[in-house]
N, C-alpha and C. Protein backbone atom coordinates (compact mmCIF):
# COMPACT_ATOMS: atom_id res chain seq x y z
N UNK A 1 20.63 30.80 -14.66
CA UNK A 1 20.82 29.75 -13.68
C UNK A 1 21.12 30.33 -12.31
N UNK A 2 21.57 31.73 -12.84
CA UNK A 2 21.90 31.95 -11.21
C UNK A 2 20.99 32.58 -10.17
N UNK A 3 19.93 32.93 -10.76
CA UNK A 3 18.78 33.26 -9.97
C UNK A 3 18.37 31.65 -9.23
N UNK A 4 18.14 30.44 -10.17
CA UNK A 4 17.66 29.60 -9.08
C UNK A 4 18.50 29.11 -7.76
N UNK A 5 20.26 29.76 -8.13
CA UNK A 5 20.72 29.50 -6.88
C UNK A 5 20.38 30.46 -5.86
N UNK A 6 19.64 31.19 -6.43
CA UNK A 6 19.25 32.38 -4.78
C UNK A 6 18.29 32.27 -4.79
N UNK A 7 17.15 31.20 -4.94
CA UNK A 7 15.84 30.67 -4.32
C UNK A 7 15.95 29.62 -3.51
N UNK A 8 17.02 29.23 -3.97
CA UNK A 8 17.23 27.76 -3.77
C UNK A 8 17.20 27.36 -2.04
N UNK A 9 17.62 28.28 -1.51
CA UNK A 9 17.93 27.96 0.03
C UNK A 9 16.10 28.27 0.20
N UNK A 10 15.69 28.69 0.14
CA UNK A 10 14.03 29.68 0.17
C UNK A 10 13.57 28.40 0.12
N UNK A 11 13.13 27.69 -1.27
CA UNK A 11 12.38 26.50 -1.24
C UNK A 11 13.04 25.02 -1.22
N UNK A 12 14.07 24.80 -0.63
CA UNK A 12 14.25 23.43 -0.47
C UNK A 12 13.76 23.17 0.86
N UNK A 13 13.32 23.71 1.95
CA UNK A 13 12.34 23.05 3.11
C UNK A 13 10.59 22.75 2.46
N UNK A 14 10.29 23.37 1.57
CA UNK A 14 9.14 23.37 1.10
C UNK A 14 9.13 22.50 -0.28
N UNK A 15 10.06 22.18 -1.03
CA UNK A 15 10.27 20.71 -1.92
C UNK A 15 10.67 19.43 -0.68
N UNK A 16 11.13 19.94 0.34
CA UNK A 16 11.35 18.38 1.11
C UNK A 16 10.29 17.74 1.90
N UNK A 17 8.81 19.25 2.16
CA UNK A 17 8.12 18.89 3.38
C UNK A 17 7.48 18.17 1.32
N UNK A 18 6.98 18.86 0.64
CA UNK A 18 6.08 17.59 -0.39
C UNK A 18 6.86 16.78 -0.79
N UNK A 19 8.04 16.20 -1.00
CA UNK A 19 8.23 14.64 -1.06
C UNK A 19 8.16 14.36 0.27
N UNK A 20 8.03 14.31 1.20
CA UNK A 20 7.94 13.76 2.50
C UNK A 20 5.99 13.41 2.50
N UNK A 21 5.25 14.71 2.28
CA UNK A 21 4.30 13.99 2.26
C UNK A 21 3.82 13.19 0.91
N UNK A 22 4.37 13.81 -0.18
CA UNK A 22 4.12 12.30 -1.55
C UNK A 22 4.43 11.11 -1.14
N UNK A 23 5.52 10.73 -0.13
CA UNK A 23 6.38 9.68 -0.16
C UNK A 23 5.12 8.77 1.42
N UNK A 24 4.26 9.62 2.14
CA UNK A 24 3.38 9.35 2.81
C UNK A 24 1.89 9.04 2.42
N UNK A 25 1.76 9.72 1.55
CA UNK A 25 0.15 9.39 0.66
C UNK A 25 0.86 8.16 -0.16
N UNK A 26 2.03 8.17 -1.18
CA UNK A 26 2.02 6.62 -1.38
C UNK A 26 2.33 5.87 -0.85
N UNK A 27 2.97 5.62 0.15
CA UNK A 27 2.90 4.61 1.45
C UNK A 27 2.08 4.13 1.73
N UNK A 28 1.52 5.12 2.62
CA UNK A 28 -0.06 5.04 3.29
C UNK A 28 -1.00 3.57 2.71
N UNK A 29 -1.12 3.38 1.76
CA UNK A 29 -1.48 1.87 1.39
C UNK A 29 -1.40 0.46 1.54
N UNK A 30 -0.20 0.71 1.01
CA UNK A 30 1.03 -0.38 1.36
C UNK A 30 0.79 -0.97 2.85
N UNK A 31 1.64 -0.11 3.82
CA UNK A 31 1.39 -0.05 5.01
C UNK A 31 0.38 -0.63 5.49
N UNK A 32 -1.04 -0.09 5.61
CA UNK A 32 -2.15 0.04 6.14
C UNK A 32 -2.56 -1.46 5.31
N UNK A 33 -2.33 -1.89 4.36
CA UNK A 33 -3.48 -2.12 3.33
C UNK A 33 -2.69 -4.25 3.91
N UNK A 34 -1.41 -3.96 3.29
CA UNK A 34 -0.94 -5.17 3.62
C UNK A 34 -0.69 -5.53 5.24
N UNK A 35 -0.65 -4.82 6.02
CA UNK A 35 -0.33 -5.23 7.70
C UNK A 35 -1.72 -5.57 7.70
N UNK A 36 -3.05 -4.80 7.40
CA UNK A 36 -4.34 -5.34 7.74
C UNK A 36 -4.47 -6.62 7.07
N UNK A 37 -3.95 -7.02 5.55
CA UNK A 37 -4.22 -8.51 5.19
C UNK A 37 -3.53 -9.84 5.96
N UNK A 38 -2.56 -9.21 6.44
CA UNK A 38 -1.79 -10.41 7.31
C UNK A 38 -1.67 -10.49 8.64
N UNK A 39 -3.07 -9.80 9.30
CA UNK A 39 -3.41 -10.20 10.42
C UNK A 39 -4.69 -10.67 10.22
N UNK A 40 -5.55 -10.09 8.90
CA UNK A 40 -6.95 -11.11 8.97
C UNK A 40 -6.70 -12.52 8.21
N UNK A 41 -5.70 -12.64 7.66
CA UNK A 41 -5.21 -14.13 7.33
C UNK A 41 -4.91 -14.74 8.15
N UNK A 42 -4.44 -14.40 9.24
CA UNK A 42 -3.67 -15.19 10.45
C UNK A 42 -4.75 -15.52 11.47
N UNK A 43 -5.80 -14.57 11.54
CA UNK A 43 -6.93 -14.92 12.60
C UNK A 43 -8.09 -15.58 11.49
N UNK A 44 -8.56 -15.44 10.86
CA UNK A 44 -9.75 -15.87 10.02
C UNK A 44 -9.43 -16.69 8.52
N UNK A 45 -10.42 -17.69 8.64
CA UNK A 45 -10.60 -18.24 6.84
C UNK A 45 -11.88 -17.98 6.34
N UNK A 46 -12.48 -16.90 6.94
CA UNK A 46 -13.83 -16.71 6.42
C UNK A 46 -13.57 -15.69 5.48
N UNK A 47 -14.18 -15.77 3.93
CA UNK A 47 -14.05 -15.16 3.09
C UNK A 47 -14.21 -13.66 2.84
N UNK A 48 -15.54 -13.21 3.51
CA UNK A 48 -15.69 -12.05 3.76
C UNK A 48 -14.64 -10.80 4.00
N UNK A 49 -13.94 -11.25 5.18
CA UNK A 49 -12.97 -10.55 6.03
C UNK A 49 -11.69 -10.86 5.05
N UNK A 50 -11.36 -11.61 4.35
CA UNK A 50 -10.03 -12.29 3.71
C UNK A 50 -10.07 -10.87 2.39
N UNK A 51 -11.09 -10.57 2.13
CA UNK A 51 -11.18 -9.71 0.71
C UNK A 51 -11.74 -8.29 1.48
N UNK A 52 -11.51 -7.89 2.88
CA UNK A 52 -11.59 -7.01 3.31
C UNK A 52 -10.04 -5.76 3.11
N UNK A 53 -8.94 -6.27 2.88
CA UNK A 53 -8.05 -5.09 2.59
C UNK A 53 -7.83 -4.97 0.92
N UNK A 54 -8.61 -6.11 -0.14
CA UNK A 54 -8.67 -5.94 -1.62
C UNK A 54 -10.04 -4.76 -1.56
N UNK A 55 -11.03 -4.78 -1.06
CA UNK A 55 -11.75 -3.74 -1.03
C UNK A 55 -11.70 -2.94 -1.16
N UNK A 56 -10.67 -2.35 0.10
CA UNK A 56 -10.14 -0.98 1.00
C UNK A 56 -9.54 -0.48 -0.06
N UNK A 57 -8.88 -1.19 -0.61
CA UNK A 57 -7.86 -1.30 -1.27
C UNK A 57 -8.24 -0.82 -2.84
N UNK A 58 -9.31 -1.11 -3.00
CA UNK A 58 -10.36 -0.72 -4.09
C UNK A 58 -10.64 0.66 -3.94
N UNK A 59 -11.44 0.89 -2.35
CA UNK A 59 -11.74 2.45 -2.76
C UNK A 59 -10.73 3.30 -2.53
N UNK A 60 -9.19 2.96 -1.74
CA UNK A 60 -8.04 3.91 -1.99
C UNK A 60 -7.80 4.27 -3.02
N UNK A 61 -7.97 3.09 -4.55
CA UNK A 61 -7.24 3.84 -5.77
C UNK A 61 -8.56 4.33 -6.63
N UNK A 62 -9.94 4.12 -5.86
CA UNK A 62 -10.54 5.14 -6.66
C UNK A 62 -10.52 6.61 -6.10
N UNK A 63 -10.22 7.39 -4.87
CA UNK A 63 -9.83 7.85 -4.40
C UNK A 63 -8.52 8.51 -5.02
N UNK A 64 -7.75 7.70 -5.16
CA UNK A 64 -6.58 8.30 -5.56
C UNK A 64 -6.16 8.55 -6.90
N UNK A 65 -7.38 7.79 -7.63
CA UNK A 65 -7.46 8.63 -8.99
C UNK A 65 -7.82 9.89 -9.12
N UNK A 66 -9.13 10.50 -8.57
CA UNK A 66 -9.99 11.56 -8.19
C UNK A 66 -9.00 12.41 -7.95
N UNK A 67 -7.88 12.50 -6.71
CA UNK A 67 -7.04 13.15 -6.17
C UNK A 67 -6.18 13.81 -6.75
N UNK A 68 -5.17 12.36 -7.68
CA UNK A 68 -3.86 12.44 -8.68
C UNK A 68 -4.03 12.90 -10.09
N UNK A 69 -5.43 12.94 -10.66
CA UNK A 69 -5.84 12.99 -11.72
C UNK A 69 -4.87 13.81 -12.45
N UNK A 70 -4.53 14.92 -12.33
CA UNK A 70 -3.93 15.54 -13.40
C UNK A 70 -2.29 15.55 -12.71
N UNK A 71 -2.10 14.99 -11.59
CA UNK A 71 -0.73 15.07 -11.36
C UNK A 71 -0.21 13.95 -11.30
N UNK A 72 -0.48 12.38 -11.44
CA UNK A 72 0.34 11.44 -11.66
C UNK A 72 -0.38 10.72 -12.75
N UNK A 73 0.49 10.25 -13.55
CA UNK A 73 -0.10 9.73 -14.93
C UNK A 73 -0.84 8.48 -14.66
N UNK A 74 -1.91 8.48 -15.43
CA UNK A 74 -3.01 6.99 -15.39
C UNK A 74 -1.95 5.92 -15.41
N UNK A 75 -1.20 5.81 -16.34
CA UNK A 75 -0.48 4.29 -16.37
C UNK A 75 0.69 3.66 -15.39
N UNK A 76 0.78 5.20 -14.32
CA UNK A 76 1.81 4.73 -13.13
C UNK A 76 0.74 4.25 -12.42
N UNK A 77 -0.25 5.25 -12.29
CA UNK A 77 -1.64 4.64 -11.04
C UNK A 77 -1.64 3.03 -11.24
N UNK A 78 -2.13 3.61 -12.41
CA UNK A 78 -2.61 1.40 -13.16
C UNK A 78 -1.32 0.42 -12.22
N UNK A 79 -0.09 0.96 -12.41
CA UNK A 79 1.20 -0.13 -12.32
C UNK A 79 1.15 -0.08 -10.35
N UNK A 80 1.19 1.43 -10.34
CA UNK A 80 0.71 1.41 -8.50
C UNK A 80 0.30 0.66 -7.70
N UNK A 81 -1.27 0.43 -8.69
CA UNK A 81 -2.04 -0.39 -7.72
C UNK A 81 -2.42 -2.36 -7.59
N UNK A 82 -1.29 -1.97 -9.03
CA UNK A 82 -1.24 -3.30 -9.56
C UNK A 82 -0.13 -4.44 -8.67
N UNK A 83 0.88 -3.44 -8.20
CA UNK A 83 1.71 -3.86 -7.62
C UNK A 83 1.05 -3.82 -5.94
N UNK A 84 0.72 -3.08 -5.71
CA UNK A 84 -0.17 -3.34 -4.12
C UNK A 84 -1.12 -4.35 -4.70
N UNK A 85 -2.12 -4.62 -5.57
CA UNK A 85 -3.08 -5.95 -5.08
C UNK A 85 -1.83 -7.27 -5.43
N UNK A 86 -0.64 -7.02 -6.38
CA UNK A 86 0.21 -8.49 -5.62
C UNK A 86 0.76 -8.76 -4.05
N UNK A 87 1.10 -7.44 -3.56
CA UNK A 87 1.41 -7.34 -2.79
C UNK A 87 0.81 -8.04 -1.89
N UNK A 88 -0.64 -7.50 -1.66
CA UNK A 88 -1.49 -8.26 -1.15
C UNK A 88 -1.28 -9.71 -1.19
N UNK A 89 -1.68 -10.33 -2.22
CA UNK A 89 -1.98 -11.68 -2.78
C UNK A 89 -0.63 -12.27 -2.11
N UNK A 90 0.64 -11.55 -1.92
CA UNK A 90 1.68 -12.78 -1.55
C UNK A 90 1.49 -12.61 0.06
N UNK A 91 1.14 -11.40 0.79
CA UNK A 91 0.57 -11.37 1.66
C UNK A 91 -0.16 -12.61 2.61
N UNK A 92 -1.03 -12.93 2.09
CA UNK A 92 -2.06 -13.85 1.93
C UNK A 92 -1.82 -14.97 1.64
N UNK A 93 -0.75 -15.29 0.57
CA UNK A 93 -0.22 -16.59 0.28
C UNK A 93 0.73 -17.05 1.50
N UNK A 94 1.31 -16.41 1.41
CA UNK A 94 2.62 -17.05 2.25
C UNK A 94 2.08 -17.04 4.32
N UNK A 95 1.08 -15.59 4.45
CA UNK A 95 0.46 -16.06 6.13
C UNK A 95 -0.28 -17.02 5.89
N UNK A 96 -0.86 -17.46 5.03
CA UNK A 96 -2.11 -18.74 4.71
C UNK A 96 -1.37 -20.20 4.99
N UNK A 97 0.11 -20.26 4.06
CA UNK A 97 0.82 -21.70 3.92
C UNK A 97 1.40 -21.33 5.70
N UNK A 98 1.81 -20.53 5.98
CA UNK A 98 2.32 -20.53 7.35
C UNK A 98 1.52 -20.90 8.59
N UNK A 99 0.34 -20.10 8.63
CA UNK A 99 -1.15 -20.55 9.62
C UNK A 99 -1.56 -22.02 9.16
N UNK A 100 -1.68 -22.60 8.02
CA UNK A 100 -1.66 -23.74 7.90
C UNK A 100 -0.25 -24.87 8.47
N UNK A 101 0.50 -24.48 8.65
CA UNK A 101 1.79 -25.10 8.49
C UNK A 101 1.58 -25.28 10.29
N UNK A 102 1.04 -23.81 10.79
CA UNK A 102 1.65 -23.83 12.38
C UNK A 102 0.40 -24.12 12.99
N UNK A 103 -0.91 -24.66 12.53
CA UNK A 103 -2.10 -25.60 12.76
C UNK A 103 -1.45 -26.79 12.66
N UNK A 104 -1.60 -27.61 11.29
CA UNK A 104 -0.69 -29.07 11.58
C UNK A 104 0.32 -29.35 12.35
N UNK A 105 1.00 -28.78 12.47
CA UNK A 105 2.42 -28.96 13.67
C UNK A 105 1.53 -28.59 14.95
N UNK A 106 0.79 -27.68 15.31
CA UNK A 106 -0.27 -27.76 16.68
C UNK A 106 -0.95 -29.05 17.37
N UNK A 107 -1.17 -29.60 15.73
CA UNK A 107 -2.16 -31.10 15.81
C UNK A 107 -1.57 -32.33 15.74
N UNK A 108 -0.29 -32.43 15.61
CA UNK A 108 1.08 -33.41 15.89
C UNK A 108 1.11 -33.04 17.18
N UNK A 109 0.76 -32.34 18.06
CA UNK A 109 1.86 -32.58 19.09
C UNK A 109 1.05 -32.71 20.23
């Protein structure tokens, strides 16, 4: 044990810079994926553009299978991306009832 305390100072800048960037490649989605759905919900109801960040969003986790393959297990990916397309979806739900909500109150007044 006592050898890893005399590495230890050596590689803890180099275990902090890769969770810093793990903690940025899985972000990176999230981020990008849901801020883009709840500004094309807020400007558009055309369908096209509405299923434009489920797409994106599509080829990130084929992408990030290719990538993670042997370093993050299939069934976290699966739960990963499962939880970003809800993400999405409440995304979408809740700017949709709101842009609707702040149209009718536009058209009252």
């Amino acid at each position: 044990m006592f050898h890893v305390l005399l590495v230890l100072p050596i590689l803890a800048p180099f275990l902090a810079l890769y969770g810093a960037v793990a903690a940025v490649l899985l972000g990176a989605p999230f981020w990008v994926g849901v801020t883009l759905q709840v500004i094309v919900t807020a400007v558009t109801e055309k369908r096209f553009p509405l299923c434009l960040p489920a797409v994106l969003g599509g080829v990130c986790a084929v992408g990030y299978f290719f990538l993670f393959r042997g370093v993050i297990p299939l069934w976290f990916q699966g739960i990963y991306w499962a939880v970003f397309y809800l993400c999405l979806w409440l995304a979408w739900l809740v700017v949709g009832k709101l842009r609707a909500a702040v149209l009718r109150w536009l058209g009252r007044r």
